[in-house]
C-alpha atoms as a PDB file:
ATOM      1  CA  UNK A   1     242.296 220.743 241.555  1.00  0.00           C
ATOM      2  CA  UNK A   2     240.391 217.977 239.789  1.00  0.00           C
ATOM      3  CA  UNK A   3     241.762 214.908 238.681  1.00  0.00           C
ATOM      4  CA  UNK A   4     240.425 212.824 235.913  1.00  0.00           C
ATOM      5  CA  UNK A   5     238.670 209.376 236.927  1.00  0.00           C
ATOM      6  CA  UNK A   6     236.867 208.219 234.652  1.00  0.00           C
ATOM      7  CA  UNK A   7     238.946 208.187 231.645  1.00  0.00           C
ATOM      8  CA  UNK A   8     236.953 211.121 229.748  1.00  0.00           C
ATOM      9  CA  UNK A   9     236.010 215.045 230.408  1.00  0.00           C
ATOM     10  CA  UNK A  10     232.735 216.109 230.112  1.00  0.00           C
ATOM     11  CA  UNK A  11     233.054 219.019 227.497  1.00  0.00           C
ATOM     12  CA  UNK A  12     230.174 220.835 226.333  1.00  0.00           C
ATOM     13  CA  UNK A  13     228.352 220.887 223.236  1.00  0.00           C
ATOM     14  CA  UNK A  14     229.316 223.987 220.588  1.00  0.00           C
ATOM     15  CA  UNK A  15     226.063 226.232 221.252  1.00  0.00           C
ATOM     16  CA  UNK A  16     226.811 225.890 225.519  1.00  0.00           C
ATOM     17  CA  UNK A  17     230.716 226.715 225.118  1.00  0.00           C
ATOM     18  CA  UNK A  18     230.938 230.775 225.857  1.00  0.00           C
ATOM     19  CA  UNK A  19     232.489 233.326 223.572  1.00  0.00           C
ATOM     20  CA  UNK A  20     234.641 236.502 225.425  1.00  0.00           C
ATOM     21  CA  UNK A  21     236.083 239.703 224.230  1.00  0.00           C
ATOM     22  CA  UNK A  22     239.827 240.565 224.611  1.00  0.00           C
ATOM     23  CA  UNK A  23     238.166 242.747 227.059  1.00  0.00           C
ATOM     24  CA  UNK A  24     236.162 240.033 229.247  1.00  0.00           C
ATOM     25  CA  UNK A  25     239.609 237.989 228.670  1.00  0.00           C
ATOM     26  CA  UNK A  26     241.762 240.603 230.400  1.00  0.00           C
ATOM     27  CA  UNK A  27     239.210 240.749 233.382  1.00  0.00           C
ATOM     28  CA  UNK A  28     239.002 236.971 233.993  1.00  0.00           C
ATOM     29  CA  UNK A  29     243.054 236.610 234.286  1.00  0.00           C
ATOM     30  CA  UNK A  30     243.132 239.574 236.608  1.00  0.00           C
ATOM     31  CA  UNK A  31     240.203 237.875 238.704  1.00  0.00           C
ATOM     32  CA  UNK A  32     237.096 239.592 238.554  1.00  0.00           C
ATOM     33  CA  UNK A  33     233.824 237.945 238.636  1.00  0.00           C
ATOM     34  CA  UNK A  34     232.244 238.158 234.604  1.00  0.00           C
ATOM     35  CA  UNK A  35     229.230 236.907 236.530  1.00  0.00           C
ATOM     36  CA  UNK A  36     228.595 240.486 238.597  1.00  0.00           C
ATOM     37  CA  UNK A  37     229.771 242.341 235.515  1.00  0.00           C
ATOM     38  CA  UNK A  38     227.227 244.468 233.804  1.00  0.00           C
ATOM     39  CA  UNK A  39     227.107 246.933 231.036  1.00  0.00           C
ATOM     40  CA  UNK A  40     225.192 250.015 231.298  1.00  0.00           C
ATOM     41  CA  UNK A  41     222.048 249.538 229.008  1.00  0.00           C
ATOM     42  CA  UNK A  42     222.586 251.445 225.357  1.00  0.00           C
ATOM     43  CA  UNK A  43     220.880 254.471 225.272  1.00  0.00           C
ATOM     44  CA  UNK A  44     219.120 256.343 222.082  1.00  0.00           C
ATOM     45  CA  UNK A  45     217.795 259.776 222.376  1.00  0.00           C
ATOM     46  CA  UNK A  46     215.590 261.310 219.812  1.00  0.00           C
ATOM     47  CA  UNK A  47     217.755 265.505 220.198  1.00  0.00           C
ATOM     48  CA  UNK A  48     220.410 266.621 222.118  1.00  0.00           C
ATOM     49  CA  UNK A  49     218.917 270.002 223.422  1.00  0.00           C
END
């Protein structure tokens, strides 16, 4: 718990505040780390068979 002592919070600027999906939302109430998280890297292929 932090308390406030010096009159103020430091908030960040606009471009440094992060954005988060309904998705990412969901996971940071139920506790899990968004730092560890990683998507599979989007594949492309040029034919099926």
């Amino acid at each position: 718990m932090k308390r406030l002592e010096e009159d103020l919070f430091i908030w960040p600027d606009a471009a440094a505040v992060p954005t988060l999906t309904v998705e990412q939302l969901h996971w940071l109430l139920d506790g899990v780390d968004l730092t560890v998280v990683h998507k599979h890297p989007e594949r492309f292929y040029a034919r099926v068979a």
